[in-house]
Protein backbone atom coordinates (compact mmCIF):
# COMPACT_ATOMS: atom_id res chain seq x y z
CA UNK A 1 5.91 -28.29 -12.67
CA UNK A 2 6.18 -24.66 -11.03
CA UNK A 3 7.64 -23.65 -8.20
CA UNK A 4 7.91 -20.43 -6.57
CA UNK A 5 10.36 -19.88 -4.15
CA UNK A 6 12.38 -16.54 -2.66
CA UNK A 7 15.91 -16.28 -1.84
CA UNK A 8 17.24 -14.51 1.00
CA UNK A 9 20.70 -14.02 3.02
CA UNK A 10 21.51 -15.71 6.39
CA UNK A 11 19.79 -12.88 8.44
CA UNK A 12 16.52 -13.60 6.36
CA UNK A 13 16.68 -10.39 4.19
CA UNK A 14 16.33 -10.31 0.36
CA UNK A 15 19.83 -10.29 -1.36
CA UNK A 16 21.03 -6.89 -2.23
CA UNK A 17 21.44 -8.11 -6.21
CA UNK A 18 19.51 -9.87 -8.55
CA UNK A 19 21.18 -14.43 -8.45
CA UNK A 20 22.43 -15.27 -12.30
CA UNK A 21 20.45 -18.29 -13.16
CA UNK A 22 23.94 -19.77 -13.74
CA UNK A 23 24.02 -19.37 -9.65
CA UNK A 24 21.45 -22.04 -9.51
CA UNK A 25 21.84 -26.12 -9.52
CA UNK A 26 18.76 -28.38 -10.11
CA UNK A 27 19.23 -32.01 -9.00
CA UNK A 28 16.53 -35.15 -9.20
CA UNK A 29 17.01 -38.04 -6.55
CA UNK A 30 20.26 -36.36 -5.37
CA UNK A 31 21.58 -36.47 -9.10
CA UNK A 32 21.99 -33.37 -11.60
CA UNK A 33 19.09 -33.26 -13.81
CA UNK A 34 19.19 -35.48 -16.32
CA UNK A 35 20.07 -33.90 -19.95
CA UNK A 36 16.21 -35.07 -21.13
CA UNK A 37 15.19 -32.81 -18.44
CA UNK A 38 13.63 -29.13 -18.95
CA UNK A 39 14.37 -26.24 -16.99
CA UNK A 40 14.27 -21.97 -16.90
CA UNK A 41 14.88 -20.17 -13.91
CA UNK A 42 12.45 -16.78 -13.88
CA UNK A 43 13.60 -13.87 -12.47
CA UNK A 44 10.58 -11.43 -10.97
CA UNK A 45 7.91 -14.10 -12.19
CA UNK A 46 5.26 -12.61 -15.14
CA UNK A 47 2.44 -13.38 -12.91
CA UNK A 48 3.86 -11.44 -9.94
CA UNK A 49 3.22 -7.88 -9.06
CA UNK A 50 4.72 -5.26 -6.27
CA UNK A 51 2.14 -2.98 -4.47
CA UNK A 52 3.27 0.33 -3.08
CA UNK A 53 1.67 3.11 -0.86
CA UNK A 54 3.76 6.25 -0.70
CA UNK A 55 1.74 8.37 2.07
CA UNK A 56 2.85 11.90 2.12
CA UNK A 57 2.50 14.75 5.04
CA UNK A 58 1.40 17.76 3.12
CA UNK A 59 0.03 19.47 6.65
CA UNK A 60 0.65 23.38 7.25
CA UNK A 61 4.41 22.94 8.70
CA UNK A 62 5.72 21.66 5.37
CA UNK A 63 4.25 24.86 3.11
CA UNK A 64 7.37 25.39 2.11
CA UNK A 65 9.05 21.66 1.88
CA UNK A 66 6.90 20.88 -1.26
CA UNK A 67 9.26 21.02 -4.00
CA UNK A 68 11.61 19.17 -1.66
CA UNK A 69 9.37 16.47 -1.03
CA UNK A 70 7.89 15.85 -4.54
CA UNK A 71 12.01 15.84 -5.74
CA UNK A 72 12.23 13.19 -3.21
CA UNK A 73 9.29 11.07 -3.95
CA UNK A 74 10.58 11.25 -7.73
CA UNK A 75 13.63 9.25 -6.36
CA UNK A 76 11.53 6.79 -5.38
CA UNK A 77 9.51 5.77 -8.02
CA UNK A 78 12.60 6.16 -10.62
CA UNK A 79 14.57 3.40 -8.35
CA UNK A 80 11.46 1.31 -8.52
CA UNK A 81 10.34 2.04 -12.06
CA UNK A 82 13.82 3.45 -14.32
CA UNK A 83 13.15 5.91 -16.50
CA UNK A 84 12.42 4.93 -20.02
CA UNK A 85 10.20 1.51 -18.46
CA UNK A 86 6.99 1.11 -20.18
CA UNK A 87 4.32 0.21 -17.83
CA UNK A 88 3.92 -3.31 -18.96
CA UNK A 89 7.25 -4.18 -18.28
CA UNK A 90 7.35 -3.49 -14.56
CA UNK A 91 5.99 -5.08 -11.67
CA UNK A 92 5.89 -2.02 -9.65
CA UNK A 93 2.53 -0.46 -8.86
CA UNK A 94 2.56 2.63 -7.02
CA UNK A 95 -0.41 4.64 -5.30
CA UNK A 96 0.44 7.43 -3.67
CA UNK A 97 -1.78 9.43 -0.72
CA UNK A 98 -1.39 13.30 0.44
CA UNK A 99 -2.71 13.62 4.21
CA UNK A 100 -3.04 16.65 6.45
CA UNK A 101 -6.40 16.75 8.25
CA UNK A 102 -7.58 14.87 5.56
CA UNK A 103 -6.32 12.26 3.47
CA UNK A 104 -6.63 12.53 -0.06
CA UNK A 105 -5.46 9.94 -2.56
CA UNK A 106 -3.95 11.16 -5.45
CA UNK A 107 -3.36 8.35 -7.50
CA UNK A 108 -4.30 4.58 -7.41
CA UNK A 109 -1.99 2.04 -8.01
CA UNK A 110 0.05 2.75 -11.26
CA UNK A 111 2.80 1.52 -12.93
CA UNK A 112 3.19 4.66 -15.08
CA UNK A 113 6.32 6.53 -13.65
CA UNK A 114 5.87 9.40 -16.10
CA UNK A 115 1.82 10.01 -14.47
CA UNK A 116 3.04 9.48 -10.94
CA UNK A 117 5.50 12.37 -11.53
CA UNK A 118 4.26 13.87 -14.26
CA UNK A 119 0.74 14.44 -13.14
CA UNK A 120 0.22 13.41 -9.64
CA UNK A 121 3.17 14.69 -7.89
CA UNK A 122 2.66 17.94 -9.52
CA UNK A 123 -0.12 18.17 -7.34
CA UNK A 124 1.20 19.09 -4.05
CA UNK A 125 4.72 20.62 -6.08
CA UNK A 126 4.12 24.13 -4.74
CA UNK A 127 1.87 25.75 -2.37
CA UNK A 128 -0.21 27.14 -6.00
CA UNK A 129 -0.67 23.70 -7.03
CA UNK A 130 -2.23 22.18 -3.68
CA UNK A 131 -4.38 25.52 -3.41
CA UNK A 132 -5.75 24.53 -6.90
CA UNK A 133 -6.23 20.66 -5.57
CA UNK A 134 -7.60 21.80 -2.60
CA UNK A 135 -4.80 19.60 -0.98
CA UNK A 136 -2.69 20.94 2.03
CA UNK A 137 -5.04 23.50 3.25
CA UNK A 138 -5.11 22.18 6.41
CA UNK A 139 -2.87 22.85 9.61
CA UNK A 140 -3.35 19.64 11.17
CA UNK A 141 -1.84 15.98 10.82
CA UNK A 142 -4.33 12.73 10.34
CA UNK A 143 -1.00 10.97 10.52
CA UNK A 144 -2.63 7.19 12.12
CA UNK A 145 -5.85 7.51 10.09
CA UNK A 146 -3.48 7.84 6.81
CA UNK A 147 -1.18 5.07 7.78
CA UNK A 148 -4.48 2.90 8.10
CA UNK A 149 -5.77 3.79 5.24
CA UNK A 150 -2.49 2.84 3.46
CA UNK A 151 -2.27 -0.74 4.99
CA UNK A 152 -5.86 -1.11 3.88
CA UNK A 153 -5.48 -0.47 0.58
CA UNK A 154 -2.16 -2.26 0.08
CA UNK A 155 -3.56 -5.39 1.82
CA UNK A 156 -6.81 -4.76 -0.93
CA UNK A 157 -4.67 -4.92 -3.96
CA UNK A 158 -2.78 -7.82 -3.11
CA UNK A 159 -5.61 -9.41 -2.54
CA UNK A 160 -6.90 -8.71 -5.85
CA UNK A 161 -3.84 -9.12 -7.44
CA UNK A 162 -3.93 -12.98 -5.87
CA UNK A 163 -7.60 -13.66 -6.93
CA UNK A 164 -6.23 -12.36 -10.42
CA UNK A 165 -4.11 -15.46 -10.78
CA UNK A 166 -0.88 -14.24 -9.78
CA UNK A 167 1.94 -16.36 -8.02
CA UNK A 168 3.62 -13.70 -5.98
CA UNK A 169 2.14 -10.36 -4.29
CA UNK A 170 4.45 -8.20 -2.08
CA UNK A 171 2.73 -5.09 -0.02
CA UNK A 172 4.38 -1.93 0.68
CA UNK A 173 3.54 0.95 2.75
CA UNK A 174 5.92 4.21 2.77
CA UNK A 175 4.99 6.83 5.56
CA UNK A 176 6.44 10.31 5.51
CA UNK A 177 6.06 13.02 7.82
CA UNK A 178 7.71 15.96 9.87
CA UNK A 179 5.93 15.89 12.77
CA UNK A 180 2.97 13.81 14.92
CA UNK A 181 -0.50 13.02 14.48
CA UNK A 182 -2.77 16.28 15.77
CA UNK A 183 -6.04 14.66 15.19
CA UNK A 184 -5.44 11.25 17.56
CA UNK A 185 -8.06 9.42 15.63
CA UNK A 186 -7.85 6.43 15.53
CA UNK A 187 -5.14 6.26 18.75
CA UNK A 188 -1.79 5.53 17.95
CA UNK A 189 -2.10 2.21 19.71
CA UNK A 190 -4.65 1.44 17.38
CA UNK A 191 -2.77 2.48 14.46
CA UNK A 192 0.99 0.58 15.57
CA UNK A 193 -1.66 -2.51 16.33
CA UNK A 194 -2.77 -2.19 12.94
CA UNK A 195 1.04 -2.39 11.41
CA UNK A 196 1.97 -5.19 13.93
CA UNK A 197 -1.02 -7.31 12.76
CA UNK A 198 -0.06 -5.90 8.62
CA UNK A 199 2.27 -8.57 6.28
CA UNK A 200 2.96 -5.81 4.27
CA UNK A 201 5.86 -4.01 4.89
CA UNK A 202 6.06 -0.60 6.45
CA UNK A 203 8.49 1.80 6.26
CA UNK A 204 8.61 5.51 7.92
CA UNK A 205 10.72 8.55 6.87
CA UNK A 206 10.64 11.41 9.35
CA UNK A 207 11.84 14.87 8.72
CA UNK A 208 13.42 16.57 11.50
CA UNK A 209 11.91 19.97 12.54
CA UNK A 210 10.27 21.62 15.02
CA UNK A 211 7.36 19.09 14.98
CA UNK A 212 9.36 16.21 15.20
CA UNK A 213 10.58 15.67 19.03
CA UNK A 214 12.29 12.60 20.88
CA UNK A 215 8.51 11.43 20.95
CA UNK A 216 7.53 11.83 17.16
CA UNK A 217 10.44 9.89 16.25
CA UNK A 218 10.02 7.25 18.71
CA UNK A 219 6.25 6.73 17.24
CA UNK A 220 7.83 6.54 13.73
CA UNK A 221 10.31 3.77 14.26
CA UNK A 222 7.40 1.80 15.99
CA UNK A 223 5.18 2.44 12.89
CA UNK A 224 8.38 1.54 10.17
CA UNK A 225 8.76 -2.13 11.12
CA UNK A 226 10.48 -2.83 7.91
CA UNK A 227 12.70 0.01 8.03
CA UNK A 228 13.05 3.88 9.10
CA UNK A 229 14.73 6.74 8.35
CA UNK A 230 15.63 10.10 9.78
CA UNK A 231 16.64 13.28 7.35
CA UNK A 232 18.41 15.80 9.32
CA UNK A 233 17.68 18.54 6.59
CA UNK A 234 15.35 18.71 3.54
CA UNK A 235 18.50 18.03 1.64
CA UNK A 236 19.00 14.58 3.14
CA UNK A 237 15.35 13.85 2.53
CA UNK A 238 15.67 12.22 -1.26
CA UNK A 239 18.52 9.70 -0.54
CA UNK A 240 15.84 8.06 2.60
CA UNK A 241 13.37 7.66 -0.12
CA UNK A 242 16.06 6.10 -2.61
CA UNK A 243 17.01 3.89 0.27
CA UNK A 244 13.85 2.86 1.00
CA UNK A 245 12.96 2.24 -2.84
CA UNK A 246 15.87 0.05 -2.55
CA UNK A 247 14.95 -2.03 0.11
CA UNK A 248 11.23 -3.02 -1.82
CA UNK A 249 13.13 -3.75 -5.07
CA UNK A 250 15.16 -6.10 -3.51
CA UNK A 251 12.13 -7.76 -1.99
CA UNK A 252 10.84 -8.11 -5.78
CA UNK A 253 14.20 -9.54 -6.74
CA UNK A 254 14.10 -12.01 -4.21
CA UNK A 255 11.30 -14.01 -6.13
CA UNK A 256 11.82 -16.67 -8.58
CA UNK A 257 9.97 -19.20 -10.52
CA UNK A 258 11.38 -22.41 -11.71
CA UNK A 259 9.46 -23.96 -14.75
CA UNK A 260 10.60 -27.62 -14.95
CA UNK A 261 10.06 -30.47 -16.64
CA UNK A 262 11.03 -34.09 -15.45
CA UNK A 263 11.48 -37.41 -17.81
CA UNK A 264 10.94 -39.35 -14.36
CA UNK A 265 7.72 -42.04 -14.73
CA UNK A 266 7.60 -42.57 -10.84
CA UNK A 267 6.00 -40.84 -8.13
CA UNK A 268 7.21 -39.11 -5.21
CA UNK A 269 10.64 -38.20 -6.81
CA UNK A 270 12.91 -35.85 -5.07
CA UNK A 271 13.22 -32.45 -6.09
CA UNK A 272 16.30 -30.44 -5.05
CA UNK A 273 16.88 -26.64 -5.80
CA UNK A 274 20.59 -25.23 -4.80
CA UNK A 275 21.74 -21.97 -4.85
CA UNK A 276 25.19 -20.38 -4.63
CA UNK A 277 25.85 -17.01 -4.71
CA UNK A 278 28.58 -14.72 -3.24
CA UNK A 279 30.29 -17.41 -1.51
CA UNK A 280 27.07 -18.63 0.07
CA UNK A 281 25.27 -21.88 -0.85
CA UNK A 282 21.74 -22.89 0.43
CA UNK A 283 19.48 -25.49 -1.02
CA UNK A 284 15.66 -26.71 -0.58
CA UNK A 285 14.55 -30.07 -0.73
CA UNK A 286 10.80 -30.93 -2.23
CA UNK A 287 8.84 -33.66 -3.65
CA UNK A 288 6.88 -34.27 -6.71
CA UNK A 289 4.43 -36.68 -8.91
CA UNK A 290 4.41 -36.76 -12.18
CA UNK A 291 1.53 -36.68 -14.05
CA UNK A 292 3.00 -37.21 -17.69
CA UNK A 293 0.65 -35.37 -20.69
CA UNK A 294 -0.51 -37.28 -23.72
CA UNK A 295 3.04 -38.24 -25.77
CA UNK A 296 4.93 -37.71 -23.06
CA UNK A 297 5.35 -34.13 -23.72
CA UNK A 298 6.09 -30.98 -21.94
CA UNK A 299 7.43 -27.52 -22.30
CA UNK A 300 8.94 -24.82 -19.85
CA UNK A 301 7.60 -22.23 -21.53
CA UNK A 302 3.66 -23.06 -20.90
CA UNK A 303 4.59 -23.29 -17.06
CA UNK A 304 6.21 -27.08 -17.04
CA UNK A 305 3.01 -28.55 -18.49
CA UNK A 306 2.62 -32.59 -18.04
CA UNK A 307 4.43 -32.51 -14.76
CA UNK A 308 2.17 -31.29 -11.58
């Protein structure tokens, strides 16, 4: 048997560290697991993979915020993906947009931190390196149509991801910007419907500046449901992103996959996974048939096989 499961604090939210599988207790009919039993406990599942959109204003007002910015979105994808992680051995994907008056993506979804930085951030690094991109030529800000865009590709990988075979998907959308949309198309009604109506989660990060009024910042709070941030200075800038990074790779470590094998003949047995974990207990009740394989057989490591 598999099951995947999350676990989260009181308030709903993913626990700020990674449980110990020693944190976990397994019981069958209301009784530890029997020593004949077969367990493991998996930690950010193999079949499980985190989507992120990092959707960066690269309009006329932040000409000289470049370096800034790209030092800051390096924070970001070395909280999600360390340095010195191979590709395979994360579940982070990242994609990552630039948008002024038009939106340009600059990489799909990677897991490759050394390309994301290495090669796509050095894209928009410095006013030379957009001009040779042909990215942030452009004075004004196609701030909702971005955000759409990112919530529509998010939403298309996870969906690919889950007719892929994997067990868990999480969606991510990361919106930065120093002032307001300019172009008003779509509306911003249309685009804060759009994030309502979104399961992924959506975070903003605005930069104050002259752009970015009482108004500006009231729009981005609306449009970072999951979270928002405000950097007083470009200097402040980096730790919102790091913060932010945080808050998705807790998500992903909220996720767990217990492999399990039961010596039970019956059907209908009780199930019942318990967790403590600083100084917090919580436990789920389920139910199960088993469906024993030929010899009576079955092994964690090939997903619980001979037990549904």
């Amino acid at each position: 048997m598999v099951v995947n499961f999350r676990v989260l604090d009181c308030l709903d939210r993913p626990l700020a560290t990674s449980v110990p599988e020693n944190a976990f207790e397994i019981f069958e009919r209301d009784r530890r697991i029997s020593s004949e039993s077969q367990l493991k406990i998996v930690p950010e599942p193999k079949h499980f993979a985190s989507y992120s959109v990092l959707l960066l204003d690269v309009s006329g007002s932040m000409s000289q915020q470049l370096p800034g910015l790209v030092e800051s979105a390096t924070r970001f994808i070395r909280i999600l993906i360390p340095e010195g992680t191979a590709p395979e051995a994360t579940v982070h994907r990242i994609a990552i947009y630039a948008f002024d008056g038009n939106i340009k993506k600059l990489s799909d979804f990677s897991a490759d931190a050394n390309a994301l930085i290495g090669t796509t951030l050095a894209k928009i690094r410095d006013e030379q390196s957009c001009k040779a991109n042909l990215i942030c030529q452009d004075s004004r800000t196609r701030l909702n149509d971005a955000l759409m865009v990112g919530i529509g590709d998010v939403k298309a990988a996870r969906d690919a991801g889950k007719n892929a075979g994997l067990d868990f998907t999480t969606a991510s959308v990361v919106l930065f910007t120093d002032g307001r949309d300019t172009v008003n198309v779509p509306t911003e009604a249309v685009a804060q419907e759009a994030v309502n109506k979104s399961d992924a989660n959506i975070f903003a990060i605005g930069l104050k500046g002259t752009d970015m009024d009482a108004q500006s910042v009231k729009s981005l709070q609306g449009f970072g449901k999951s979270g928002f941030g405000l950097a007083e200075k470009l200097e402040d800038l980096g730790s919102k992103f790091e913060s932010i990074a945080g808050n998705i790779r807790n998500i992903s470590n909220s996720y767990f996959q217990l492999r399990y094998c039961s010596p039970l003949e019956s059907n209908r047995n009780k199930l019942t996974i318990k967790v403590s974990h600083e100084g917090v207990t919580a436990q789920k009740d389920l139910t199960f048939d088993v469906a024993r394989s030929v010899g009576g057989t079955c092994s964690v490591d090939s997903g619980g096989t001979g037990t549904p």
